[in-house]
N, C-alpha and C. Protein backbone atom coordinates (compact mmCIF):
# COMPACT_ATOMS: atom_id res chain seq x y z
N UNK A 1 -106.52 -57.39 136.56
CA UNK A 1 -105.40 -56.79 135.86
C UNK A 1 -105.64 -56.89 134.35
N UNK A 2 -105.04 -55.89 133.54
CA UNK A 2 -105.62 -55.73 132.32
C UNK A 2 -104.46 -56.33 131.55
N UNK A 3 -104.42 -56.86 130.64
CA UNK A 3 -103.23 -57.31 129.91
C UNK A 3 -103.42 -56.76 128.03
N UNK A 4 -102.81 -56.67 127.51
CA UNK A 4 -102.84 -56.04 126.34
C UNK A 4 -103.59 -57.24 125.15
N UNK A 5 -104.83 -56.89 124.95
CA UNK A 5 -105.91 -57.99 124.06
C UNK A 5 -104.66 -58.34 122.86
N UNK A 6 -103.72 -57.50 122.15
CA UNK A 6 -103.15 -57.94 120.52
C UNK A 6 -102.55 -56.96 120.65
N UNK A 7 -101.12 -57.00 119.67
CA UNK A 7 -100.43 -56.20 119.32
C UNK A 7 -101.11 -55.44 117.86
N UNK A 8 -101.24 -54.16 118.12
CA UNK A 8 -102.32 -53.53 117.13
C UNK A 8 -101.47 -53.23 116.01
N UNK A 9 -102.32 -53.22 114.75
CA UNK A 9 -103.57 -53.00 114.79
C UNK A 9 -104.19 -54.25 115.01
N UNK A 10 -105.60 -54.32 115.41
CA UNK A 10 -106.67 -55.43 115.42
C UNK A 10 -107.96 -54.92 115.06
N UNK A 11 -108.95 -55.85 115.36
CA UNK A 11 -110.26 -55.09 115.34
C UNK A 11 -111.03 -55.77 116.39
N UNK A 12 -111.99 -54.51 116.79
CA UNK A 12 -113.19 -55.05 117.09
C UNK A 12 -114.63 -54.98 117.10
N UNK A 13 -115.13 -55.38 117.40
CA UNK A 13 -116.39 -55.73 116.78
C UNK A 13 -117.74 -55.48 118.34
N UNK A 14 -118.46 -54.27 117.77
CA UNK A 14 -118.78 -54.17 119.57
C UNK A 14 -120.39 -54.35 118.76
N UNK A 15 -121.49 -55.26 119.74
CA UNK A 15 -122.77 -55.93 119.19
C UNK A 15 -122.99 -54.97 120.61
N UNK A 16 -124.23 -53.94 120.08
CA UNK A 16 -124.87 -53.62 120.90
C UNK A 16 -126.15 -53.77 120.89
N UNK A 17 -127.11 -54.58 122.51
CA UNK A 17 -128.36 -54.95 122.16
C UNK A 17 -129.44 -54.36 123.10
N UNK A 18 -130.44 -54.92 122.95
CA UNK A 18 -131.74 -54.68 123.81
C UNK A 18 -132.41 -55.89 123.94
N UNK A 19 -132.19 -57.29 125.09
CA UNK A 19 -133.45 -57.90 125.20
C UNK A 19 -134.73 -57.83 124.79
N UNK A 20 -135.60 -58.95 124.30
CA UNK A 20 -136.82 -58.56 124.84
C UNK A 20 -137.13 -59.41 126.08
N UNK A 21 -138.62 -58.89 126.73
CA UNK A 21 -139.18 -59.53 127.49
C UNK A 21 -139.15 -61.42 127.65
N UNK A 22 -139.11 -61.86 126.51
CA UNK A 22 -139.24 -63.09 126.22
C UNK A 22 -138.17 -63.61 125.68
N UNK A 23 -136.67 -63.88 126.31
CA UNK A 23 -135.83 -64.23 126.23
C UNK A 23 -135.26 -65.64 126.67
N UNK A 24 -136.07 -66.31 126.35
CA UNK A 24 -136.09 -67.99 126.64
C UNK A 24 -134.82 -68.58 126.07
N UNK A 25 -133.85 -69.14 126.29
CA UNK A 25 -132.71 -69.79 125.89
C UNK A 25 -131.48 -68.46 125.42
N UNK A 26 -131.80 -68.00 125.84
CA UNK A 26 -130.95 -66.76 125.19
C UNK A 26 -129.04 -67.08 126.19
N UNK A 27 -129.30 -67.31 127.16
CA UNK A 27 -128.47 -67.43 127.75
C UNK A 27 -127.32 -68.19 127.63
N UNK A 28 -128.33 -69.30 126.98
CA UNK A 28 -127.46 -71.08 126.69
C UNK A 28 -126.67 -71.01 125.57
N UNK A 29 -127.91 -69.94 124.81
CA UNK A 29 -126.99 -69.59 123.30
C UNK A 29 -125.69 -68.95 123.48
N UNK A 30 -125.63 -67.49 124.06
CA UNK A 30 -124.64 -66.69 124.32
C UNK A 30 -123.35 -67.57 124.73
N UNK A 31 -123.50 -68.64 125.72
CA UNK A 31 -122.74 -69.13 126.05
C UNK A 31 -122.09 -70.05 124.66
N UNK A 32 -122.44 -70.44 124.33
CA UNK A 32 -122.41 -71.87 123.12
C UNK A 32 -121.61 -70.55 121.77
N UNK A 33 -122.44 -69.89 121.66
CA UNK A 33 -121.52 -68.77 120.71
C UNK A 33 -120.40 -67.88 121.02
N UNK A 34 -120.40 -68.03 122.43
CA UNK A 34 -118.53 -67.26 123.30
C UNK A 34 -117.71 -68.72 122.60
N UNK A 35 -118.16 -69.84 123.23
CA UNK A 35 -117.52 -71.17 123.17
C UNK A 35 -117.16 -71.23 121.50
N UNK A 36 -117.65 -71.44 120.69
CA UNK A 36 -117.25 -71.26 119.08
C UNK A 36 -116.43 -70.54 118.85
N UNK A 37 -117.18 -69.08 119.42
CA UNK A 37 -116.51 -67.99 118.85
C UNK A 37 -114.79 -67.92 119.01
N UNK A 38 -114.44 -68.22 120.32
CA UNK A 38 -113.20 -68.99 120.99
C UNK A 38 -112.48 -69.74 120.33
N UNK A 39 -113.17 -70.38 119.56
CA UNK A 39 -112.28 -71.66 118.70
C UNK A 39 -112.10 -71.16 117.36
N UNK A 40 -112.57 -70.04 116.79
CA UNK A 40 -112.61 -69.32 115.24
C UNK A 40 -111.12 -68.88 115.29
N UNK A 41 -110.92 -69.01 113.95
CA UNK A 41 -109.06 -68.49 113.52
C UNK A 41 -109.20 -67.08 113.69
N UNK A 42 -108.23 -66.30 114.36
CA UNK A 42 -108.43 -65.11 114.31
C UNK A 42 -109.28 -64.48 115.36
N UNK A 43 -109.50 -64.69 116.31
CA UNK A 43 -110.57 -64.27 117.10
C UNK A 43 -109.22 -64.02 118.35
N UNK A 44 -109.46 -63.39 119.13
CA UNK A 44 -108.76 -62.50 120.05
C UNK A 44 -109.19 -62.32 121.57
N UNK A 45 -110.36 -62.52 121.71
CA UNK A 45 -110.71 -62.02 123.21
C UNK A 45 -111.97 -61.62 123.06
N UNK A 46 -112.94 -61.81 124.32
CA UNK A 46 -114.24 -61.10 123.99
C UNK A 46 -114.87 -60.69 125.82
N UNK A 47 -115.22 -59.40 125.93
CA UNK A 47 -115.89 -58.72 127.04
C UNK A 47 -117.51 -58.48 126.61
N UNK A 48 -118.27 -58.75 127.84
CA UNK A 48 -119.46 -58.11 127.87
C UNK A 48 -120.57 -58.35 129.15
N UNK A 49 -121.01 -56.98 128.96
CA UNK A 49 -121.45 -56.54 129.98
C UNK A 49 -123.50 -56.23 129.47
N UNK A 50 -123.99 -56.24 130.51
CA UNK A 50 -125.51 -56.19 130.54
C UNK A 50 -126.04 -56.05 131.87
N UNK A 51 -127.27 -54.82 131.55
CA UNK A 51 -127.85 -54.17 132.82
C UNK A 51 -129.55 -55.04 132.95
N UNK A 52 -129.55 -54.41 134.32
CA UNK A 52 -131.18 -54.95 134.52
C UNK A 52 -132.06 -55.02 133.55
N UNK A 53 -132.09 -53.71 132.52
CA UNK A 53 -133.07 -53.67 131.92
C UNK A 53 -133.01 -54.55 130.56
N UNK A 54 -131.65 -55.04 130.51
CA UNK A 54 -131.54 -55.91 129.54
C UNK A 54 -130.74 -55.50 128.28
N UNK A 55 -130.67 -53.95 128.08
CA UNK A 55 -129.51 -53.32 127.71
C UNK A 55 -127.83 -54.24 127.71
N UNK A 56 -127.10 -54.86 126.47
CA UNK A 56 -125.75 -55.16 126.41
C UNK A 56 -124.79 -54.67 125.30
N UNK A 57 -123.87 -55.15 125.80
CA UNK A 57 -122.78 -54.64 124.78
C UNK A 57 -121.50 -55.53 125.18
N UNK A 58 -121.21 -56.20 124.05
CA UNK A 58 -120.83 -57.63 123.97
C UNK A 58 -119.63 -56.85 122.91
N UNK A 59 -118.36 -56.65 123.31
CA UNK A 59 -116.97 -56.37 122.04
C UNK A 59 -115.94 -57.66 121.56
N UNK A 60 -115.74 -58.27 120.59
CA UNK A 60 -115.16 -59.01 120.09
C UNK A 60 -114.22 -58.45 119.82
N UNK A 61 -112.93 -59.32 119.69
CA UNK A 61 -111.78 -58.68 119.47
C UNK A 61 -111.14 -59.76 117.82
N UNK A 62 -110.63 -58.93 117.11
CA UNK A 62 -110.26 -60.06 115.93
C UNK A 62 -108.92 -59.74 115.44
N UNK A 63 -108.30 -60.47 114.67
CA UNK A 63 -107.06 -59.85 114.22
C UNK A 63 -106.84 -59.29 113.18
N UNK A 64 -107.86 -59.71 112.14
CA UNK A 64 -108.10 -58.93 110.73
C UNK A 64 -109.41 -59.49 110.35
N UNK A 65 -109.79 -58.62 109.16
CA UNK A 65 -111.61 -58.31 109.12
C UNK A 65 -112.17 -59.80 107.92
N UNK A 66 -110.78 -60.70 107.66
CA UNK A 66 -111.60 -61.81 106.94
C UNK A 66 -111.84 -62.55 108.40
N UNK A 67 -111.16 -62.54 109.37
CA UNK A 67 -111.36 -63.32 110.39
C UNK A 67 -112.82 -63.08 110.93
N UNK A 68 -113.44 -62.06 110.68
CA UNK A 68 -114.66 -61.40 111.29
C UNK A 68 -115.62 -61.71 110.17
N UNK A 69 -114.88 -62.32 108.61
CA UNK A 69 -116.00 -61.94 108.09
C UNK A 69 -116.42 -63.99 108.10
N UNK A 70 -115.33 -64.52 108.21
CA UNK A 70 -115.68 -66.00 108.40
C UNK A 70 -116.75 -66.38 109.64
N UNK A 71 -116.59 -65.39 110.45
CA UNK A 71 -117.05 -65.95 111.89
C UNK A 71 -118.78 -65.82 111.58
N UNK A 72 -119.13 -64.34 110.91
CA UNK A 72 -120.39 -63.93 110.53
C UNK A 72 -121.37 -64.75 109.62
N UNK A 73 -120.27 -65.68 109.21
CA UNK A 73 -120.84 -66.65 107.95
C UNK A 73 -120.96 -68.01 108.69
N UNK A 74 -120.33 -68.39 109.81
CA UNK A 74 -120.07 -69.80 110.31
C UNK A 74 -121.52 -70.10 110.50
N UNK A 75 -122.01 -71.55 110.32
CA UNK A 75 -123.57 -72.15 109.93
C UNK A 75 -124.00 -72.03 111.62
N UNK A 76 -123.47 -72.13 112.92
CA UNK A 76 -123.95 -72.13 113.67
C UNK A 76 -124.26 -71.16 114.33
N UNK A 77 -123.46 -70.05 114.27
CA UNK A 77 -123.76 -68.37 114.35
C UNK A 77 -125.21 -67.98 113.38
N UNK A 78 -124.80 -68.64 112.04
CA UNK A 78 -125.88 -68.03 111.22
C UNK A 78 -127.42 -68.12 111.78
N UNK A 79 -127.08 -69.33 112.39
CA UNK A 79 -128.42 -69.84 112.95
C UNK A 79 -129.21 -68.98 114.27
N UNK A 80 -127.97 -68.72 115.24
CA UNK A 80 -127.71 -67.53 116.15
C UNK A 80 -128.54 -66.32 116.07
N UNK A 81 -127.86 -66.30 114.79
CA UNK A 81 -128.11 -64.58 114.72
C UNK A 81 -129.89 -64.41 114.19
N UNK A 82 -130.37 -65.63 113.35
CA UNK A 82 -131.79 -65.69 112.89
C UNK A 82 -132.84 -65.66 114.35
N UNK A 83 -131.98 -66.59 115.14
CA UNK A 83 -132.76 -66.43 116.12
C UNK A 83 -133.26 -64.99 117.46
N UNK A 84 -131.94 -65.08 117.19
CA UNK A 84 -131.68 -63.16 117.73
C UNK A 84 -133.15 -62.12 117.28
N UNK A 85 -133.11 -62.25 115.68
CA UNK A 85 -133.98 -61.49 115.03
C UNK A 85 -135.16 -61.86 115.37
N UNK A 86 -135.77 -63.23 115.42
CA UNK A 86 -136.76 -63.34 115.87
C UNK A 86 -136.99 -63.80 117.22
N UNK A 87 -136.50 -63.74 117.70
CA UNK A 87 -137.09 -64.61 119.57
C UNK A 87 -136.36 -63.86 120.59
N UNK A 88 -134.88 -63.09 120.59
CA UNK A 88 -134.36 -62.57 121.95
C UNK A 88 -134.04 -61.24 121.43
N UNK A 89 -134.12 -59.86 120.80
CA UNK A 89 -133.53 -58.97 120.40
C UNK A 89 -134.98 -57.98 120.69
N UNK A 90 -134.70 -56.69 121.17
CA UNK A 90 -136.03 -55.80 120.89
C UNK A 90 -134.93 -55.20 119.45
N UNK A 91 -133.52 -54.64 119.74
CA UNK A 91 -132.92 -54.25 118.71
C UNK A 91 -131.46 -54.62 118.55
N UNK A 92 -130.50 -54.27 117.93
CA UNK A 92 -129.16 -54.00 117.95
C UNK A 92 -128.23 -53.66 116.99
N UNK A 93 -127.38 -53.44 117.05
CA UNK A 93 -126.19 -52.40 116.60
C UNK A 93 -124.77 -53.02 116.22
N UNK A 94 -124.29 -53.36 115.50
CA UNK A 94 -123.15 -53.60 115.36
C UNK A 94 -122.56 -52.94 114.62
N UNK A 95 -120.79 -52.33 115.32
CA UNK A 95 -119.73 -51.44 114.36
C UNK A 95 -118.62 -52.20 114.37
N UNK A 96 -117.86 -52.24 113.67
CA UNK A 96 -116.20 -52.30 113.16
C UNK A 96 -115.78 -51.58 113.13
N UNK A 97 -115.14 -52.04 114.09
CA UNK A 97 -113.33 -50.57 113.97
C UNK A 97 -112.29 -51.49 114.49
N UNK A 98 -111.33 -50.56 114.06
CA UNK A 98 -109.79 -51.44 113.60
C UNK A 98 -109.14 -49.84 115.06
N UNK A 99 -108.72 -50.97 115.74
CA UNK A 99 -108.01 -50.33 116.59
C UNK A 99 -106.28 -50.08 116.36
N UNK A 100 -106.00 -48.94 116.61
CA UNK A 100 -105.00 -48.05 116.12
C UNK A 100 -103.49 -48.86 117.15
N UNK A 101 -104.10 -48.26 118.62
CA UNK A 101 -103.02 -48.14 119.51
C UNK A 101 -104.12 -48.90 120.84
N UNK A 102 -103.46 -48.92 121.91
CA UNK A 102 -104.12 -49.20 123.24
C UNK A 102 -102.99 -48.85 124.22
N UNK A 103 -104.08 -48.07 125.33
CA UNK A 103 -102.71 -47.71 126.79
C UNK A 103 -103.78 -48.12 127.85
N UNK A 104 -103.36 -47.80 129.05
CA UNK A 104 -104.17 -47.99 130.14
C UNK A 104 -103.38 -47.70 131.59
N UNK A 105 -104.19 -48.02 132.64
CA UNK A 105 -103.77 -47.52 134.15
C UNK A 105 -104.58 -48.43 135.15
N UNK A 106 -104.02 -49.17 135.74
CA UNK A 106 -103.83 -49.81 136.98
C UNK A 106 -103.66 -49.28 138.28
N UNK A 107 -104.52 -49.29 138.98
CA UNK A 107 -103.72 -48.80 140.14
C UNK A 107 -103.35 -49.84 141.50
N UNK A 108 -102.11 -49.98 141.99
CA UNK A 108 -101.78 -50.61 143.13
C UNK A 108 -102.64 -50.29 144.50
N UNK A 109 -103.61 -50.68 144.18
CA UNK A 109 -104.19 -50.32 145.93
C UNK A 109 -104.09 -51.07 146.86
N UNK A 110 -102.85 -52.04 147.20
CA UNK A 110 -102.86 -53.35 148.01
C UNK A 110 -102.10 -52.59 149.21
């Protein structure tokens, strides 16, 4: 069941990636940086999803964009993200957008 992430506006923050082949600890990290990320002022909720080929897309949810810009600066992310660049990333993508409105549909199939 879907429940409404924030009363908008908010933002979020969608990291889109590409493994590489040689993704050694990558996992332990992801986890350890949900776990932080969780405890940052301003932080909202976070989904993500990843295919076989290693293809993800990881959306953060925030409540305003200093909250996003503290999180980008925090020393243990920073460290994160160096490693990203060199040891688990072939590439990736990150956008900001400030979400307007949100609706949705459920369906009762019980």
């Amino acid at each position: 069941m879907f429940s409404p992430i924030a009363e908008a506006p908010y933002y979020a923050v969608i990291f889109s990636t590409r493994l590489s082949a040689s993704n050694h600890g990558y996992e332990e990290m992801a986890e350890k940086m949900l776990k932080l990320a969780s405890q940052q002022e301003g932080f909202l909720h976070v989904e993500s999803v990843r295919d076989e080929s290693g293809k993800g897309v990881t959306v953060s949810y925030w409540r305003d964009l200093e909250s996003i810009a503290n999180w980008k600066q925090c020393s243990e992310h920073l460290q994160a993200q160096q490693q990203g660049k060199t040891k688990w990333y072939e590439y990736y993508r990150l956008q900001i957008c400030r979400v307007e409105r949100e609706y949705g549909f459920e369906a009762n199939l019980k």
